[in-house]
N, C-alpha and C. Protein backbone atom coordinates (compact mmCIF):
# COMPACT_ATOMS: atom_id res chain seq x y z
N UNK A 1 24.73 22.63 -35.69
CA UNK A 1 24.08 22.95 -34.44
C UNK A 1 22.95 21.94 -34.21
N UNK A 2 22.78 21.22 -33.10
CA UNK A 2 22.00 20.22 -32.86
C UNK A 2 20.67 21.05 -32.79
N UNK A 3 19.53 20.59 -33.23
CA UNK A 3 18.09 20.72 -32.84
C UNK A 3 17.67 20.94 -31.53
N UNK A 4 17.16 22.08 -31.08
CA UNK A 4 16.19 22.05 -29.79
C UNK A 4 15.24 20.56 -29.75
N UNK A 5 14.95 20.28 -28.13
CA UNK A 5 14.41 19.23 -27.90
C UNK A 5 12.45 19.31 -28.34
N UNK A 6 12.41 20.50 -28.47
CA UNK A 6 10.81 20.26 -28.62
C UNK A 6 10.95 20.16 -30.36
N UNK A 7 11.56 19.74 -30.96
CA UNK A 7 11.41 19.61 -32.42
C UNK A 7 11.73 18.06 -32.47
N UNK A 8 11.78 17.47 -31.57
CA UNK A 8 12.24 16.10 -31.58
C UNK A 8 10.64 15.63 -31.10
N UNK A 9 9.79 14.71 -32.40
CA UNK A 9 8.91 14.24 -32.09
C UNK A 9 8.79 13.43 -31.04
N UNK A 10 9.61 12.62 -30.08
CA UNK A 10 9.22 11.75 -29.57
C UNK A 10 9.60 12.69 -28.66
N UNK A 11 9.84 13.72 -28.12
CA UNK A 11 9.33 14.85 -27.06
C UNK A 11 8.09 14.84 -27.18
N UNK A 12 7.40 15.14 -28.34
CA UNK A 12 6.12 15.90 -28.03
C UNK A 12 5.22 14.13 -27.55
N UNK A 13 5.81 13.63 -27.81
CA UNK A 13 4.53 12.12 -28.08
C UNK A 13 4.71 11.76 -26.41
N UNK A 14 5.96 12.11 -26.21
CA UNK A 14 6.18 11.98 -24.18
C UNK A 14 5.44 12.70 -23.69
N UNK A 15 5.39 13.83 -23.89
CA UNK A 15 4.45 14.87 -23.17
C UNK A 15 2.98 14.73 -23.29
N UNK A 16 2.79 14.31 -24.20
CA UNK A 16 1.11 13.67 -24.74
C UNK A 16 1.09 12.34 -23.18
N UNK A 17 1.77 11.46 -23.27
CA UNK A 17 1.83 10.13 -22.18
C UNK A 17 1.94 10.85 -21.20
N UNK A 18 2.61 11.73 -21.20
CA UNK A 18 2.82 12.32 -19.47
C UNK A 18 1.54 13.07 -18.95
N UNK A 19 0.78 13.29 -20.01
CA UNK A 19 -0.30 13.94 -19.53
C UNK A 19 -1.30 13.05 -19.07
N UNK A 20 -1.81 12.36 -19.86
CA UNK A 20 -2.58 11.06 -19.85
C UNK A 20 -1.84 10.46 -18.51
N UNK A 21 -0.88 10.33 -18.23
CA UNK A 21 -0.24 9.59 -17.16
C UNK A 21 -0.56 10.06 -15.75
N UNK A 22 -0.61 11.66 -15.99
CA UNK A 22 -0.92 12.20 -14.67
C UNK A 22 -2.49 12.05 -14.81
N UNK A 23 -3.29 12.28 -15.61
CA UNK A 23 -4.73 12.63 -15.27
C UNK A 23 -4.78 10.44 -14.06
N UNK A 24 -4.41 9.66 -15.24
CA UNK A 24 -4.35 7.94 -14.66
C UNK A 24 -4.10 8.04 -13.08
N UNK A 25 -2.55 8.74 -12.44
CA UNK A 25 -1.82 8.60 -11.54
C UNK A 25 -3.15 9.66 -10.73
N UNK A 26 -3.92 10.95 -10.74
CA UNK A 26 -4.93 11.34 -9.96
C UNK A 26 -6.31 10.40 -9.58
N UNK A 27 -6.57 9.74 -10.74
CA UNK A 27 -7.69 8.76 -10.33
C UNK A 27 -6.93 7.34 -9.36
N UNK A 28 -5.53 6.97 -9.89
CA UNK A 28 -5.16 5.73 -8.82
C UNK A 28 -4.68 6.69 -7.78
N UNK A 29 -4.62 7.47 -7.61
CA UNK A 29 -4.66 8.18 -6.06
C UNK A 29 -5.86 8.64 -5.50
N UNK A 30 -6.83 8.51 -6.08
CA UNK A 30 -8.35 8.54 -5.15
C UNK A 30 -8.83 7.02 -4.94
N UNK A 31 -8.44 6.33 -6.08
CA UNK A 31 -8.47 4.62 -5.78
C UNK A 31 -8.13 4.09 -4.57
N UNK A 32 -6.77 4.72 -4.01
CA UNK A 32 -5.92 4.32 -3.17
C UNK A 32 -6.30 5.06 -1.83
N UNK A 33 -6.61 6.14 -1.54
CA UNK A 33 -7.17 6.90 -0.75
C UNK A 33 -8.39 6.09 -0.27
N UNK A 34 -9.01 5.90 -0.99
CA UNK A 34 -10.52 5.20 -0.76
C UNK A 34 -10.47 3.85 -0.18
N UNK A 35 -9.63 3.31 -0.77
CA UNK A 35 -8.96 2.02 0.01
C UNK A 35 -8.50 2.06 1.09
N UNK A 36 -7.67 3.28 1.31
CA UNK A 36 -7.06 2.70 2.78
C UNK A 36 -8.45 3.31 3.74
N UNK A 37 -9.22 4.04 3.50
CA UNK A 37 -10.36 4.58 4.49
C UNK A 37 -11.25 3.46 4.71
N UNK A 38 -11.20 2.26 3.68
CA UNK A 38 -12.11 0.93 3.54
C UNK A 38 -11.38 0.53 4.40
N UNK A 39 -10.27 0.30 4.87
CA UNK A 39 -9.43 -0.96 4.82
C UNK A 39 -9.15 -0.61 6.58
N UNK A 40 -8.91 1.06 6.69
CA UNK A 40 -8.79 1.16 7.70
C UNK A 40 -10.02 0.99 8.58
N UNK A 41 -11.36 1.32 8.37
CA UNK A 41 -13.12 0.99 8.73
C UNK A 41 -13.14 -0.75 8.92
N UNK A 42 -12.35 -1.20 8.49
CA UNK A 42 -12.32 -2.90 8.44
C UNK A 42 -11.68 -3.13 9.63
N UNK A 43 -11.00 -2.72 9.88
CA UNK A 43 -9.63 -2.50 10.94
C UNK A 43 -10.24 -2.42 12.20
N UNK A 44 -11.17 -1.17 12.03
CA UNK A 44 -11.37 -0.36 13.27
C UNK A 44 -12.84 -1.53 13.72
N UNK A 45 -13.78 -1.78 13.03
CA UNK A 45 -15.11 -2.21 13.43
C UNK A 45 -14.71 -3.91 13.21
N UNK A 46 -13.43 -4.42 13.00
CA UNK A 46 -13.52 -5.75 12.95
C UNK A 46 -12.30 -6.45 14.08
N UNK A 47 -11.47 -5.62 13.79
CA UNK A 47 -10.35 -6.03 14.41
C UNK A 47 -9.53 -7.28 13.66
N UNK A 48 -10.33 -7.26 12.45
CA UNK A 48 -9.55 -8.26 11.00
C UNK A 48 -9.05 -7.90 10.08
N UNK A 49 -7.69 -7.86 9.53
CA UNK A 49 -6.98 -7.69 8.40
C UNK A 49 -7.94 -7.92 7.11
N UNK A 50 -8.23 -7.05 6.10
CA UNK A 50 -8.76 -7.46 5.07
C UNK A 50 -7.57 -8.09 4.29
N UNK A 51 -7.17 -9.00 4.04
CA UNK A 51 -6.20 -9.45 3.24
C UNK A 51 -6.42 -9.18 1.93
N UNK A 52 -7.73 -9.08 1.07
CA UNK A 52 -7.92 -9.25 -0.42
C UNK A 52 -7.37 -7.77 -0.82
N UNK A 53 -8.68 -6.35 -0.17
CA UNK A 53 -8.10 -4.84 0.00
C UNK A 53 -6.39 -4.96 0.04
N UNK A 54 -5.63 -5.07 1.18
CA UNK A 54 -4.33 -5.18 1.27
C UNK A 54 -3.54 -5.20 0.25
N UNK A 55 -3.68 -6.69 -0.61
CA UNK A 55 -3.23 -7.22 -1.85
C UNK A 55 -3.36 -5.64 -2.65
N UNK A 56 -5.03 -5.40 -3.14
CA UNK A 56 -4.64 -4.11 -3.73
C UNK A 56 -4.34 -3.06 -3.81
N UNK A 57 -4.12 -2.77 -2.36
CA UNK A 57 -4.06 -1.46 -1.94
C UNK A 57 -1.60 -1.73 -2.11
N UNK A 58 -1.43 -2.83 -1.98
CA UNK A 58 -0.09 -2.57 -2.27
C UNK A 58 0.27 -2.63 -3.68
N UNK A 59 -0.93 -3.29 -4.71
CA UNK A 59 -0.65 -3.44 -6.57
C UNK A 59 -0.85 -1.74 -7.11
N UNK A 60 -1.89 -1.29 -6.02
CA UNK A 60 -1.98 0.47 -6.33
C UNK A 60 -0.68 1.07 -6.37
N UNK A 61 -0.03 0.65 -5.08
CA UNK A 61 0.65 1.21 -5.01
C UNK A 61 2.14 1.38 -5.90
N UNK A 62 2.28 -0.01 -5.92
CA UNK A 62 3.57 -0.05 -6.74
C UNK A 62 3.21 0.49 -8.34
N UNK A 63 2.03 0.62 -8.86
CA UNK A 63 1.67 1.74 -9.75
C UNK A 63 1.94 2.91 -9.95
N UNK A 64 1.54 3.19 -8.74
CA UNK A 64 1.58 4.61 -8.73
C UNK A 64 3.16 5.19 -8.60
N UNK A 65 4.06 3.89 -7.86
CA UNK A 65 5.47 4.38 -7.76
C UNK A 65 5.83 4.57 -9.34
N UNK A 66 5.71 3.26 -10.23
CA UNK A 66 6.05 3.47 -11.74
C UNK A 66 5.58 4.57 -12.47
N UNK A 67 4.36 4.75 -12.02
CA UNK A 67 3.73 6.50 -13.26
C UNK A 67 4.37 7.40 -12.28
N UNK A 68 4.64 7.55 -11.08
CA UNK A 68 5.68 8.79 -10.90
C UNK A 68 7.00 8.65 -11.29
N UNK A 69 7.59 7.42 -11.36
CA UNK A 69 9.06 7.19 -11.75
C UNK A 69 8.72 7.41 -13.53
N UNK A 70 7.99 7.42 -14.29
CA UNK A 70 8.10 7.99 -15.39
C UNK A 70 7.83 8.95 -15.72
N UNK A 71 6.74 9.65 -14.84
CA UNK A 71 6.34 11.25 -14.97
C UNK A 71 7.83 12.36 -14.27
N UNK A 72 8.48 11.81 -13.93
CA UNK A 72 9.67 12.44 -13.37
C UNK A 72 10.88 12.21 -13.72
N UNK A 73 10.66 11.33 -15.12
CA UNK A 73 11.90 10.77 -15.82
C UNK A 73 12.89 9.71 -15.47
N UNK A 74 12.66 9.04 -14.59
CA UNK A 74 13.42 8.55 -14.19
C UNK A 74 13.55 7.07 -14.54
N UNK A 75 12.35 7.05 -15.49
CA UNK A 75 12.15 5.56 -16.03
C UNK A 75 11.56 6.35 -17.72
N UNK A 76 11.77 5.37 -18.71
CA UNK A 76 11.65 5.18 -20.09
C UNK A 76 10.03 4.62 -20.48
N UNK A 77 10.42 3.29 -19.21
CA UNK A 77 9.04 2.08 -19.87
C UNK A 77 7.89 2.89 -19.08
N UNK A 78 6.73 2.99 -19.78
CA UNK A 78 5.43 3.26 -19.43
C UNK A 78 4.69 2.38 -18.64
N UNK A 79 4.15 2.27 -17.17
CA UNK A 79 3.17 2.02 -16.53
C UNK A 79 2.42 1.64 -17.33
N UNK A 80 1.94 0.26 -16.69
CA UNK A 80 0.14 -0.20 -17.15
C UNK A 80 -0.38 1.02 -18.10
N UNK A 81 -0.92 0.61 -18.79
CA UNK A 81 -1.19 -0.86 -19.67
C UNK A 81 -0.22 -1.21 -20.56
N UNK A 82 0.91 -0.29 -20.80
CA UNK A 82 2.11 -1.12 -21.38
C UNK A 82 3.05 -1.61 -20.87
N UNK A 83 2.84 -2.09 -19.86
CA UNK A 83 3.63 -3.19 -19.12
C UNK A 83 2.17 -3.70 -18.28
N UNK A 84 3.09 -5.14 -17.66
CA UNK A 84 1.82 -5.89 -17.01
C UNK A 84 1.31 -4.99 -15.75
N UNK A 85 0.31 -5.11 -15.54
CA UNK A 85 0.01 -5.19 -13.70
C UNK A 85 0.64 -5.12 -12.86
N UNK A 86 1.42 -4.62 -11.67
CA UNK A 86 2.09 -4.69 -10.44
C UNK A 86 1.31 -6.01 -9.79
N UNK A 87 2.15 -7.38 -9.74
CA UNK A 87 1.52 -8.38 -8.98
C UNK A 87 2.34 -8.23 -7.90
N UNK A 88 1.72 -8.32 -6.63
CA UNK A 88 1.88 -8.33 -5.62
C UNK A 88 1.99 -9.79 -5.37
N UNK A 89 3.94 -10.14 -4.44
CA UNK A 89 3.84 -11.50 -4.10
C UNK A 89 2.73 -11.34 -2.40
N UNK A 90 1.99 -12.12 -2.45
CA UNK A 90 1.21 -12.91 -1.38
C UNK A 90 1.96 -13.51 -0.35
N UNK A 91 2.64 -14.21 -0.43
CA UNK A 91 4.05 -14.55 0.18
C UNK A 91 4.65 -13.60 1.71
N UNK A 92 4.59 -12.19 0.97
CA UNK A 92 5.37 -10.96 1.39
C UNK A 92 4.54 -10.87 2.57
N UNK A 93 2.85 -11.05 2.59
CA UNK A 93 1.76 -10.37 3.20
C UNK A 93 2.16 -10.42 4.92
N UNK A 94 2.52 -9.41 5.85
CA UNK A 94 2.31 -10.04 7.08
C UNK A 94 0.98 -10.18 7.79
């Protein structure tokens, strides 16, 4: 008879990351929140694209897609800091 899954250590050591992962994924969602209220105040009183904000407000983002694609299983590899940074190509920017 195979073993239940919570007796399989690298269950419990996931659930340890997944926790840590969500408390990470609540602070880069006030990061990101805060940004676009900057970015949008830039917008409104300038009528100029912040380009630098932009850049990070899309490296947030593709973060935050990876710690939900692993907090929901759907990915293995762990989000920053064990993998690099989300670089945003510049290129892309309209």
């Amino acid at each position: 008879m195979a073993k239940p899954g919570y007796s399989d250590q690298g269950f419990w050591l996931r659930l340890i990351y997944m926790v840590l992962y969500w408390i990470i994924l609540n602070i880069a969602l006030t990061v990101f929140g805060g940004l676009i209220v900057v970015v949008s105040l830039i917008k409104l009183l300038t009528s100029s694209k912040a380009e630098m904000l932009s850049v990070w407000l899309k490296s947030i983002s593709m973060f935050i897609r990876q710690a939900c694609r692993f907090l929901s299983f759907e990915d293995e590899e762990k989000p920053f800091p064990f993998q690099p940074w989300p670089k945003v190509n510049t290129d892309e920017q309209n």
